[in-house]
PDB file of N, CA and C in Angstrom:
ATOM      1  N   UNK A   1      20.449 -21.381 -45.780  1.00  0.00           N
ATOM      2  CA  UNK A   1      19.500 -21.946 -44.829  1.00  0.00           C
ATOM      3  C   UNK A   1      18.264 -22.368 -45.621  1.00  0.00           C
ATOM      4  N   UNK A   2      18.101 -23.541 -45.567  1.00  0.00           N
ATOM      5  CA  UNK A   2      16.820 -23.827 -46.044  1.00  0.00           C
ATOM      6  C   UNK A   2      15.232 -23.657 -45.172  1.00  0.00           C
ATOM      7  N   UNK A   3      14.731 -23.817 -46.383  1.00  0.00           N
ATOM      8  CA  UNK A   3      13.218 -23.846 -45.482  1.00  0.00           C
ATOM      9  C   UNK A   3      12.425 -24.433 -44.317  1.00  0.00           C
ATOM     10  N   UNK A   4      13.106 -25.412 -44.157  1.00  0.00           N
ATOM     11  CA  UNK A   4      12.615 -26.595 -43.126  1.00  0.00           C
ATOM     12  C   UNK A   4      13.786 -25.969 -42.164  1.00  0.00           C
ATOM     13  N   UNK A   5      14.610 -25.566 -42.202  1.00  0.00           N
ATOM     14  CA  UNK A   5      15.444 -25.050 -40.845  1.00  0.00           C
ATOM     15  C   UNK A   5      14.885 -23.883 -40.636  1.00  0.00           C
ATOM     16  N   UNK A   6      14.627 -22.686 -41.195  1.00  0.00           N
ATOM     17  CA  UNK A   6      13.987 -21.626 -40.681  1.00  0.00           C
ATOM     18  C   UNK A   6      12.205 -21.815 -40.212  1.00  0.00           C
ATOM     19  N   UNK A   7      11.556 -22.772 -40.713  1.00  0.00           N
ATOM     20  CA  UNK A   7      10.523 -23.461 -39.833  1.00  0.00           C
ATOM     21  C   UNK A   7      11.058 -23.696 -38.547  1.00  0.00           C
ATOM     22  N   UNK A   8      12.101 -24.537 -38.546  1.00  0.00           N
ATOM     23  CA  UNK A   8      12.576 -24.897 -36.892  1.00  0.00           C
ATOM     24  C   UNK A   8      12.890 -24.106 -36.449  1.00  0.00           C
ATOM     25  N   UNK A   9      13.708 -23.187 -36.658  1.00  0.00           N
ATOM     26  CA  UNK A   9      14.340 -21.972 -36.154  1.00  0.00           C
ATOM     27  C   UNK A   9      13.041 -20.735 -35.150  1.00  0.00           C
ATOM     28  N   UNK A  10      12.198 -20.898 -36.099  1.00  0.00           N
ATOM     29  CA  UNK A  10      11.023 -19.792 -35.698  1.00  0.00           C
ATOM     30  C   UNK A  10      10.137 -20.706 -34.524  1.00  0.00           C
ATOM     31  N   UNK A  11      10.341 -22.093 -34.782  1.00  0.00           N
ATOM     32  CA  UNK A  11       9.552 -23.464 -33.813  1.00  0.00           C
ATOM     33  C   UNK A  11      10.248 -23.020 -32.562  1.00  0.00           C
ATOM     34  N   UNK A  12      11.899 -23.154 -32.520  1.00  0.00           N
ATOM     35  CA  UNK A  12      12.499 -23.108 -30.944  1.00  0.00           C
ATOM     36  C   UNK A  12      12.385 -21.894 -31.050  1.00  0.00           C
ATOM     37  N   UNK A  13      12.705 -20.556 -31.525  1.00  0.00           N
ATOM     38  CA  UNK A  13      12.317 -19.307 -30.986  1.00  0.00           C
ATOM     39  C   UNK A  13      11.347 -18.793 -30.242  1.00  0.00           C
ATOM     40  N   UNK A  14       9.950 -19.915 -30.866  1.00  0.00           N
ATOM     41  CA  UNK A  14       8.488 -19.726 -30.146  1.00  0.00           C
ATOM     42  C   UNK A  14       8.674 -20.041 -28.691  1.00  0.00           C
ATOM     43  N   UNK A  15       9.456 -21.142 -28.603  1.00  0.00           N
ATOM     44  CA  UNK A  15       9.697 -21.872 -27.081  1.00  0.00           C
ATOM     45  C   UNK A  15      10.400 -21.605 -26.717  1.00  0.00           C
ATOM     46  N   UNK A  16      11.383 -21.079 -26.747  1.00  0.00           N
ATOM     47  CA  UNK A  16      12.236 -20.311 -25.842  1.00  0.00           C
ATOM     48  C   UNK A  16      11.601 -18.817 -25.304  1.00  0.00           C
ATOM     49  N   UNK A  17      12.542 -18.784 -24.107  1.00  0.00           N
ATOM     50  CA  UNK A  17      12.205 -17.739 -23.523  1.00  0.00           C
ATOM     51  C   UNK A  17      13.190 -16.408 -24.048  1.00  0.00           C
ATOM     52  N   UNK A  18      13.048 -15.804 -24.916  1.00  0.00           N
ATOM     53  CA  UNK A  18      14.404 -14.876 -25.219  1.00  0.00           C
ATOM     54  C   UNK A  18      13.217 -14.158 -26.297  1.00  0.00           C
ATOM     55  N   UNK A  19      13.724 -12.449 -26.343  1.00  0.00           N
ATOM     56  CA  UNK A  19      13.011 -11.783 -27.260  1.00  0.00           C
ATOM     57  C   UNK A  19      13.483 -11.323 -28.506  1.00  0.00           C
ATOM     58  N   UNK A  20      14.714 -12.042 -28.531  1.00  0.00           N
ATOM     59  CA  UNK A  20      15.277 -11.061 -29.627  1.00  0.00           C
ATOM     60  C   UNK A  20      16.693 -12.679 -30.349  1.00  0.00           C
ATOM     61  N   UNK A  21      16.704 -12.774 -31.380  1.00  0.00           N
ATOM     62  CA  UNK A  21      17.474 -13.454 -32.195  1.00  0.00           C
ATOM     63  C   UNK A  21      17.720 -12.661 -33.449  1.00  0.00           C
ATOM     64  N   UNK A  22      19.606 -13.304 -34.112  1.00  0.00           N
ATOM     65  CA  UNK A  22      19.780 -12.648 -35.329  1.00  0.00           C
ATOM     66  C   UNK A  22      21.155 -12.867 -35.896  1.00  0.00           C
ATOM     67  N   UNK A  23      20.867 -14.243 -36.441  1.00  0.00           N
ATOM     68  CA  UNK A  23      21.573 -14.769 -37.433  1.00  0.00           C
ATOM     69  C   UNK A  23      22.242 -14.533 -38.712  1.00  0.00           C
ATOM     70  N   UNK A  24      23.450 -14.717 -38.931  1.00  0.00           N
ATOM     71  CA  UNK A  24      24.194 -13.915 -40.117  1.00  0.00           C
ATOM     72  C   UNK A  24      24.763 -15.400 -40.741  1.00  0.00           C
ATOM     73  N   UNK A  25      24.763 -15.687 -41.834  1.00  0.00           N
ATOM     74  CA  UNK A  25      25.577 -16.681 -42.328  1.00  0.00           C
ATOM     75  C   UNK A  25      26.652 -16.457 -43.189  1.00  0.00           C
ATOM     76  N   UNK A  26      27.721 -16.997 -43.554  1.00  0.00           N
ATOM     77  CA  UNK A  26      28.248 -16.909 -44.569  1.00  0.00           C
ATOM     78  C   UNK A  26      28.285 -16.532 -45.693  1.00  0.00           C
ATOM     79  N   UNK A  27      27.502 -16.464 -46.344  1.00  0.00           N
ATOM     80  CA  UNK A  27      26.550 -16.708 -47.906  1.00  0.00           C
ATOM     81  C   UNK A  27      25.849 -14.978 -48.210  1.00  0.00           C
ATOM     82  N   UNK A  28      25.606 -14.606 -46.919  1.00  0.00           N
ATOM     83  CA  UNK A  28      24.681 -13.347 -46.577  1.00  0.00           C
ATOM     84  C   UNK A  28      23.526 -13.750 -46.046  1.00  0.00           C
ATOM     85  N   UNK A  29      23.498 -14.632 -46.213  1.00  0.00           N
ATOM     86  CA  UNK A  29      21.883 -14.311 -45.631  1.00  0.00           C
ATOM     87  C   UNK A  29      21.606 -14.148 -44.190  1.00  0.00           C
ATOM     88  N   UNK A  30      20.645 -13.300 -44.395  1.00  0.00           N
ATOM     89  CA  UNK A  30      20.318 -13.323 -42.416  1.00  0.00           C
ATOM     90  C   UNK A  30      18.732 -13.401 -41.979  1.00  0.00           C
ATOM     91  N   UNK A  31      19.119 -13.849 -41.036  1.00  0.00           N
ATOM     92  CA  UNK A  31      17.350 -13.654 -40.550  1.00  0.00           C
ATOM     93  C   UNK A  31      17.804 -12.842 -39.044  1.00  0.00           C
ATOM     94  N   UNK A  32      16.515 -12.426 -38.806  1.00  0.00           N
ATOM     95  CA  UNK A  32      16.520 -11.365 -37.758  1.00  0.00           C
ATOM     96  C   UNK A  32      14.925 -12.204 -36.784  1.00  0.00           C
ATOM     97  N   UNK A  33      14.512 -12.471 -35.663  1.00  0.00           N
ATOM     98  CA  UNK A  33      13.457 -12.837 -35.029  1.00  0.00           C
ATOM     99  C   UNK A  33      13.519 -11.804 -33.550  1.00  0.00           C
ATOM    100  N   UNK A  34      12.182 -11.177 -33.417  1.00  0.00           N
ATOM    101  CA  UNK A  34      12.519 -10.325 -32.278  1.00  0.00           C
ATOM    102  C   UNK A  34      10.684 -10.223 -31.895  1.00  0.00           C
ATOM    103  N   UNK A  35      10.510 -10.456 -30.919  1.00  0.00           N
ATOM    104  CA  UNK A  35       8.857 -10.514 -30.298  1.00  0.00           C
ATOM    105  C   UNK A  35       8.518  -9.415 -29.070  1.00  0.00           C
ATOM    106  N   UNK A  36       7.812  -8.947 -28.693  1.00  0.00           N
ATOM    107  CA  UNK A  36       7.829  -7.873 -27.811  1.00  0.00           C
ATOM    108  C   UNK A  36       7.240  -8.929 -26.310  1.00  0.00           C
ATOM    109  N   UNK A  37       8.087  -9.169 -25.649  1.00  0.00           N
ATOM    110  CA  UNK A  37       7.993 -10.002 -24.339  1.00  0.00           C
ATOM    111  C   UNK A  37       6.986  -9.317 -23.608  1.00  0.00           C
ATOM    112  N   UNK A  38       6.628  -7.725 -23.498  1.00  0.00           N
ATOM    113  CA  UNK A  38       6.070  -7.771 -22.237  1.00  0.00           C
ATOM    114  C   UNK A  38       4.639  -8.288 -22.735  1.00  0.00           C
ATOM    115  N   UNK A  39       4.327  -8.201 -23.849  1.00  0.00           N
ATOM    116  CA  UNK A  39       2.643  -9.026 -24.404  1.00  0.00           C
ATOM    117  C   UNK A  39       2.257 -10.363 -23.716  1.00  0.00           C
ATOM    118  N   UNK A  40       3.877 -10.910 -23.380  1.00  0.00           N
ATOM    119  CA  UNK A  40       3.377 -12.730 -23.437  1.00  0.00           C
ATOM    120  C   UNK A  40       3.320 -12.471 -21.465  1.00  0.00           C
ATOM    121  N   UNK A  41       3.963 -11.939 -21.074  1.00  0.00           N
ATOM    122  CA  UNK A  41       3.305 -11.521 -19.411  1.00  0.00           C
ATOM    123  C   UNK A  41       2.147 -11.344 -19.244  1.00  0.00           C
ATOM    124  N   UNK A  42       0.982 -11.625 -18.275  1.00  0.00           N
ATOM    125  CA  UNK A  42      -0.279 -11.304 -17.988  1.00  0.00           C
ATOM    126  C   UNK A  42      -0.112 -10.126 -17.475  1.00  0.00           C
ATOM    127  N   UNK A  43      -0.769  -9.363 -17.149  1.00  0.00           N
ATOM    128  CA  UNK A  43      -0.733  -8.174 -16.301  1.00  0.00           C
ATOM    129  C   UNK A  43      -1.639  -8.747 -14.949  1.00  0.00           C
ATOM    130  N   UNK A  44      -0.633  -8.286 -13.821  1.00  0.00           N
ATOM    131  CA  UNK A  44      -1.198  -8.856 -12.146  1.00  0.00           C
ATOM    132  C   UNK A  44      -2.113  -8.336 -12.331  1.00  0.00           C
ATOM    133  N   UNK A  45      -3.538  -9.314 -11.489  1.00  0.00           N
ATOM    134  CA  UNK A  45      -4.650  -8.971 -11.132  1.00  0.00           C
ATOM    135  C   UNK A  45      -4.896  -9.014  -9.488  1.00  0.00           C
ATOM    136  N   UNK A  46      -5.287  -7.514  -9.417  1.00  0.00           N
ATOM    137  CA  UNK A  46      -5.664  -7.610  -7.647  1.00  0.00           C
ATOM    138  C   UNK A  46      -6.483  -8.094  -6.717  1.00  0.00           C
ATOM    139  N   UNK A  47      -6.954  -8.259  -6.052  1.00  0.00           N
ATOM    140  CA  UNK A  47      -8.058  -9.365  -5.753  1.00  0.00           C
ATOM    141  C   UNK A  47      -9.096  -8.266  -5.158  1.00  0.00           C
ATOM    142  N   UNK A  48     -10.050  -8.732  -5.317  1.00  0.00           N
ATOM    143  CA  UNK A  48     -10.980  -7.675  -5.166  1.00  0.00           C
ATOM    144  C   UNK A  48     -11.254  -7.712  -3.377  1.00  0.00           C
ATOM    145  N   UNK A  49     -11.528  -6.218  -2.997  1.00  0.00           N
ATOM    146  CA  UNK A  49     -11.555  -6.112  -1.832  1.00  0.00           C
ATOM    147  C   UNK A  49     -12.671  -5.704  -0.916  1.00  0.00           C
ATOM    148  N   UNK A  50     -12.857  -6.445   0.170  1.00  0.00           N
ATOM    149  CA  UNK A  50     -14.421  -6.792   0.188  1.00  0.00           C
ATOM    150  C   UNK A  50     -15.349  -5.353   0.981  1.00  0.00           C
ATOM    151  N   UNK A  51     -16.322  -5.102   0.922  1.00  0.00           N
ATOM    152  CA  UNK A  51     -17.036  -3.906   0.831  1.00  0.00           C
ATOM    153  C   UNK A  51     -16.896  -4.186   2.775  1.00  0.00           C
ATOM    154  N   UNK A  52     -16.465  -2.730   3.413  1.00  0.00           N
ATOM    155  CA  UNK A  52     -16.608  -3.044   4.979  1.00  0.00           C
ATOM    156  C   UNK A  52     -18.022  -2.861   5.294  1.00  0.00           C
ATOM    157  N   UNK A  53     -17.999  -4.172   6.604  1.00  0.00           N
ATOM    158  CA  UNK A  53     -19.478  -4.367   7.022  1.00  0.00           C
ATOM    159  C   UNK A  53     -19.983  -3.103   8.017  1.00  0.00           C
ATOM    160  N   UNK A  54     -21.258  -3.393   7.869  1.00  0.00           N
ATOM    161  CA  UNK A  54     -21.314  -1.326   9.048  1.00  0.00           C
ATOM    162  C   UNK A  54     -21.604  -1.748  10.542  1.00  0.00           C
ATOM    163  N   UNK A  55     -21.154  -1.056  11.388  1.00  0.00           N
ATOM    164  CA  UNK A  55     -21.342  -1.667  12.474  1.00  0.00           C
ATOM    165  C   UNK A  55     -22.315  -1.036  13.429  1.00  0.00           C
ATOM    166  N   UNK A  56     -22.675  -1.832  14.327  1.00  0.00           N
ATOM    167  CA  UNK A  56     -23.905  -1.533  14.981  1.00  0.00           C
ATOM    168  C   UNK A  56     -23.764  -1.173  16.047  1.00  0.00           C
ATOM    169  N   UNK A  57     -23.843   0.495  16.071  1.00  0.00           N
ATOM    170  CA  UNK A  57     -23.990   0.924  17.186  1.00  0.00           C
ATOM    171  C   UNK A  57     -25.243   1.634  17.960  1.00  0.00           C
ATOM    172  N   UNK A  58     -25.291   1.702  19.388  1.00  0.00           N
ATOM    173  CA  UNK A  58     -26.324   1.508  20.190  1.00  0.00           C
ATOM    174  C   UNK A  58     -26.244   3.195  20.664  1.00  0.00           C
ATOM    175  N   UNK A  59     -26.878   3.782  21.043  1.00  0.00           N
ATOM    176  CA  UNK A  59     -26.729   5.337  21.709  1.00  0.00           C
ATOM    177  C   UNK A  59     -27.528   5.169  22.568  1.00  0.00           C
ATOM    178  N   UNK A  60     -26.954   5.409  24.184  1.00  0.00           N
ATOM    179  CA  UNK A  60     -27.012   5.297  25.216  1.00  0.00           C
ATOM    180  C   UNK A  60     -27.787   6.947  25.890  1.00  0.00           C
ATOM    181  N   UNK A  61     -28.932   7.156  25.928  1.00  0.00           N
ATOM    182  CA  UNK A  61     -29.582   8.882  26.240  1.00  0.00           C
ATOM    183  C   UNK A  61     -28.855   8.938  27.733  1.00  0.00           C
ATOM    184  N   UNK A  62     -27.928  10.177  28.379  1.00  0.00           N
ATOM    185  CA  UNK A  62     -27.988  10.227  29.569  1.00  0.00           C
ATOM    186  C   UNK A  62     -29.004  10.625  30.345  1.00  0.00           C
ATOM    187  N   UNK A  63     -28.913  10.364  31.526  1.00  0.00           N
ATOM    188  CA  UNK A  63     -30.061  10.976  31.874  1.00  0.00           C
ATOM    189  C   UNK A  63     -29.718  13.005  32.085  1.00  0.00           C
ATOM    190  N   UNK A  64     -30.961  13.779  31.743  1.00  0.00           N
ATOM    191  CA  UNK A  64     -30.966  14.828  31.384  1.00  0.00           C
ATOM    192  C   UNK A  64     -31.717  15.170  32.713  1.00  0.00           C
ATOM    193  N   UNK A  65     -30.959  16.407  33.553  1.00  0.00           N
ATOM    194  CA  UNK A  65     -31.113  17.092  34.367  1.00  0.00           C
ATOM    195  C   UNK A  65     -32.786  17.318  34.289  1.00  0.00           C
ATOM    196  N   UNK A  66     -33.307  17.311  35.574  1.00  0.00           N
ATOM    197  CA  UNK A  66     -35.110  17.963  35.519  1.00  0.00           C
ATOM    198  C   UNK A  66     -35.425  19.182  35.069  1.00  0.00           C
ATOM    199  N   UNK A  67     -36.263  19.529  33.957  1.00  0.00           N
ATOM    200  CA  UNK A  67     -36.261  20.810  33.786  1.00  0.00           C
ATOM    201  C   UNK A  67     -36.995  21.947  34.723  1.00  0.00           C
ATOM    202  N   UNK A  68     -37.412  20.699  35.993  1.00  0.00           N
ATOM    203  CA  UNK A  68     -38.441  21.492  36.735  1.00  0.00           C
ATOM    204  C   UNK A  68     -37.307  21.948  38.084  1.00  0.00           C
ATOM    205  N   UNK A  69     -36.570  21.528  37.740  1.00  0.00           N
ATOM    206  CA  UNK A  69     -35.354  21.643  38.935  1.00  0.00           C
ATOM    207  C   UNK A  69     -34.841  22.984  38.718  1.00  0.00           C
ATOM    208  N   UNK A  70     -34.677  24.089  39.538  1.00  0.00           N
ATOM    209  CA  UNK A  70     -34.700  24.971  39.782  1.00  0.00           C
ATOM    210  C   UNK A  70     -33.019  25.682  39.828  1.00  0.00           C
ATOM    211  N   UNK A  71     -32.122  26.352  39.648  1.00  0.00           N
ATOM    212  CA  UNK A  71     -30.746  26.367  40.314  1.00  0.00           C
ATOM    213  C   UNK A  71     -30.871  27.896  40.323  1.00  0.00           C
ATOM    214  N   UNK A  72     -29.745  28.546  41.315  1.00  0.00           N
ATOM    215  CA  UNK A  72     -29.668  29.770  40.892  1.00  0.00           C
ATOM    216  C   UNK A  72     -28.242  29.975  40.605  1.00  0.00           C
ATOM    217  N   UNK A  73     -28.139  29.093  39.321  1.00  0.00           N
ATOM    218  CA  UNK A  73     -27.270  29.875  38.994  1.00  0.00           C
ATOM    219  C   UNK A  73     -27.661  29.543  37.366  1.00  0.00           C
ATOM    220  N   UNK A  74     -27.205  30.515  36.473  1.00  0.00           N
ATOM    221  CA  UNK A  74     -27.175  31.485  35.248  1.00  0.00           C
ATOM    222  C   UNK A  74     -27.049  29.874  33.720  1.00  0.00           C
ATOM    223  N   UNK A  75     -28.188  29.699  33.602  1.00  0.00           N
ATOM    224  CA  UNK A  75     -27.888  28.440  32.084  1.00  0.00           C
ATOM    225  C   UNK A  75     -27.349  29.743  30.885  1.00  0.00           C
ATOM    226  N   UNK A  76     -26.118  29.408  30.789  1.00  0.00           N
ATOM    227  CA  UNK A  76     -25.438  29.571  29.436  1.00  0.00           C
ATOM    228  C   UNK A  76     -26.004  28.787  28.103  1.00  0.00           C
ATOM    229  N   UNK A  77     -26.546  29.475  27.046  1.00  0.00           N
ATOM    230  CA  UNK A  77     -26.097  27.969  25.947  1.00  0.00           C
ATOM    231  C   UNK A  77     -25.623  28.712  24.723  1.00  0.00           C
ATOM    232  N   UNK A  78     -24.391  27.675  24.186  1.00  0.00           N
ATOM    233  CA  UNK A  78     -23.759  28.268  22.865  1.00  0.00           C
ATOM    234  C   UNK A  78     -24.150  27.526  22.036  1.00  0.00           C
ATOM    235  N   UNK A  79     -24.210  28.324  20.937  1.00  0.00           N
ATOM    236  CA  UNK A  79     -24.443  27.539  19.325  1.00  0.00           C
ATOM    237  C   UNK A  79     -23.527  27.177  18.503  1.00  0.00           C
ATOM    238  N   UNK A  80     -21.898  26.751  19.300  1.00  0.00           N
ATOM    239  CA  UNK A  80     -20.987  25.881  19.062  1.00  0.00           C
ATOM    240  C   UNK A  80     -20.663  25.266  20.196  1.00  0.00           C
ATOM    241  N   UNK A  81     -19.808  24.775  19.817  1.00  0.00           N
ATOM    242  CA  UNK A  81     -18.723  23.651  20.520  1.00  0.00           C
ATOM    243  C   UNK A  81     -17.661  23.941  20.666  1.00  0.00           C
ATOM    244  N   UNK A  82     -16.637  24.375  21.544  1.00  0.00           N
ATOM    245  CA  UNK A  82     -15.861  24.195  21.903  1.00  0.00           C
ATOM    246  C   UNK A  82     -14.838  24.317  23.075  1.00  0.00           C
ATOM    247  N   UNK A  83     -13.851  24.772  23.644  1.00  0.00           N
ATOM    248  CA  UNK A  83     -12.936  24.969  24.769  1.00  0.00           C
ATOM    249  C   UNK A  83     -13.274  25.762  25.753  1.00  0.00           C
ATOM    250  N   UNK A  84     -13.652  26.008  26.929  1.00  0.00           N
ATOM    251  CA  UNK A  84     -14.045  26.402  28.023  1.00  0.00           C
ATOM    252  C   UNK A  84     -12.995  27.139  28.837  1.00  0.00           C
ATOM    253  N   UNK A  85     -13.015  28.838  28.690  1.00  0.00           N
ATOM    254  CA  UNK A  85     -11.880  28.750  29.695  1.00  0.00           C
ATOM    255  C   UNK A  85     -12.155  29.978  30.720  1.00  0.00           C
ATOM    256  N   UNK A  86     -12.353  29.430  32.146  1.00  0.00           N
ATOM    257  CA  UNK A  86     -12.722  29.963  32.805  1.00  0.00           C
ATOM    258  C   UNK A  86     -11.679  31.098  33.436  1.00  0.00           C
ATOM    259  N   UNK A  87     -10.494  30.896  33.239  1.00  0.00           N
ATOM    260  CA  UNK A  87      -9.753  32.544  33.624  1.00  0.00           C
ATOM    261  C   UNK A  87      -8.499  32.251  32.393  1.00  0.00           C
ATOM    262  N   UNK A  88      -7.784  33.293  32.424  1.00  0.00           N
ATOM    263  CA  UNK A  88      -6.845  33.430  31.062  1.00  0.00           C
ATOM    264  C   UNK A  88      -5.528  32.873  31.360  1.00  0.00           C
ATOM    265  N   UNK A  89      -5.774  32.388  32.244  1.00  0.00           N
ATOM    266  CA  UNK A  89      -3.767  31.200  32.324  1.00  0.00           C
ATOM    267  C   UNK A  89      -4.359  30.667  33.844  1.00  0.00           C
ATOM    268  N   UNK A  90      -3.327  29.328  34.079  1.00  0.00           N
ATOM    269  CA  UNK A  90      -3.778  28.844  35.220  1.00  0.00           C
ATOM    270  C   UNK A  90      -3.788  29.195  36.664  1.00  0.00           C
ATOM    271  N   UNK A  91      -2.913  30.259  36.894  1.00  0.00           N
ATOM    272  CA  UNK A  91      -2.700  30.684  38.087  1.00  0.00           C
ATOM    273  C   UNK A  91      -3.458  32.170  38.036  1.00  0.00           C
ATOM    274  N   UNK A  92      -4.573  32.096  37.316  1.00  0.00           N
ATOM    275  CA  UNK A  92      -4.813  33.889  36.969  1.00  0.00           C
ATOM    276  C   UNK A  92      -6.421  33.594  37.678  1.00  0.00           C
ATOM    277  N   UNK A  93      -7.378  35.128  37.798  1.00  0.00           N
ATOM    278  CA  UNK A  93      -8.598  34.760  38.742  1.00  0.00           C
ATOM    279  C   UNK A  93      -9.465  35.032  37.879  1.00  0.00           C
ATOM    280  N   UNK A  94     -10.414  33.813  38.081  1.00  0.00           N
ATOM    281  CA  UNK A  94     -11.877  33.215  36.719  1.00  0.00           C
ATOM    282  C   UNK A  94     -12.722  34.692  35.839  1.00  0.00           C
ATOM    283  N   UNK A  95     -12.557  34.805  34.708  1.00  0.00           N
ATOM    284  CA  UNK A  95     -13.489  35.683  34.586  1.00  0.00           C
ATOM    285  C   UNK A  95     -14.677  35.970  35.393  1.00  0.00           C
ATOM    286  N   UNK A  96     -15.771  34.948  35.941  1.00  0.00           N
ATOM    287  CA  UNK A  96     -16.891  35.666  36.071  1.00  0.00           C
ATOM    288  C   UNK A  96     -16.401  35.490  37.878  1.00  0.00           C
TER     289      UNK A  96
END
């Protein structure tokens, strides 16, 4: 193989799509051409994703019982939150 063919040889190897070549001749001689493909891939780029807008909310005060309003019956207040249960199963009679 002469010189001006292994110029060409390495020319269409560049342009082709293939990673690996490897030629044996008669004579002995060989050439071997092998490129690591995943380099010539870009790596995907994600698109950037846009910051969420904040939304505008309004708080509505209910109106709050008179404190001058009188009841007789008993203000509870707890310093949590949660489930209310006025007797211990539904057919059973209210704690208080």
């Amino acid at each position: 193989m002469t010189k001006e063919e292994i110029k060409e040889l390495v020319n269409l190897f560049a342009e082709a799509n293939i990673s690996k070549i490897k030629i044996k001749e008669q004579d002995g001689f060989e050439i071997e051409l092998e490129r690591d493909m995943c380099c010539d891939v870009p790596a995907p780029v994600c698109p950037p994703v846009p910051a969420p807008q904040p939304i505008n909310v309004s708080v509505v005060n209910e109106a709050q019982p008179s404190q001058n309003a009188k009841s007789n019956k008993p203000s509870i207040n707890s310093p949590m939150v949660g489930t209310f249960y006025q007797a211990p199963s539904p057919g059973a009679a209210p704690f208080v």
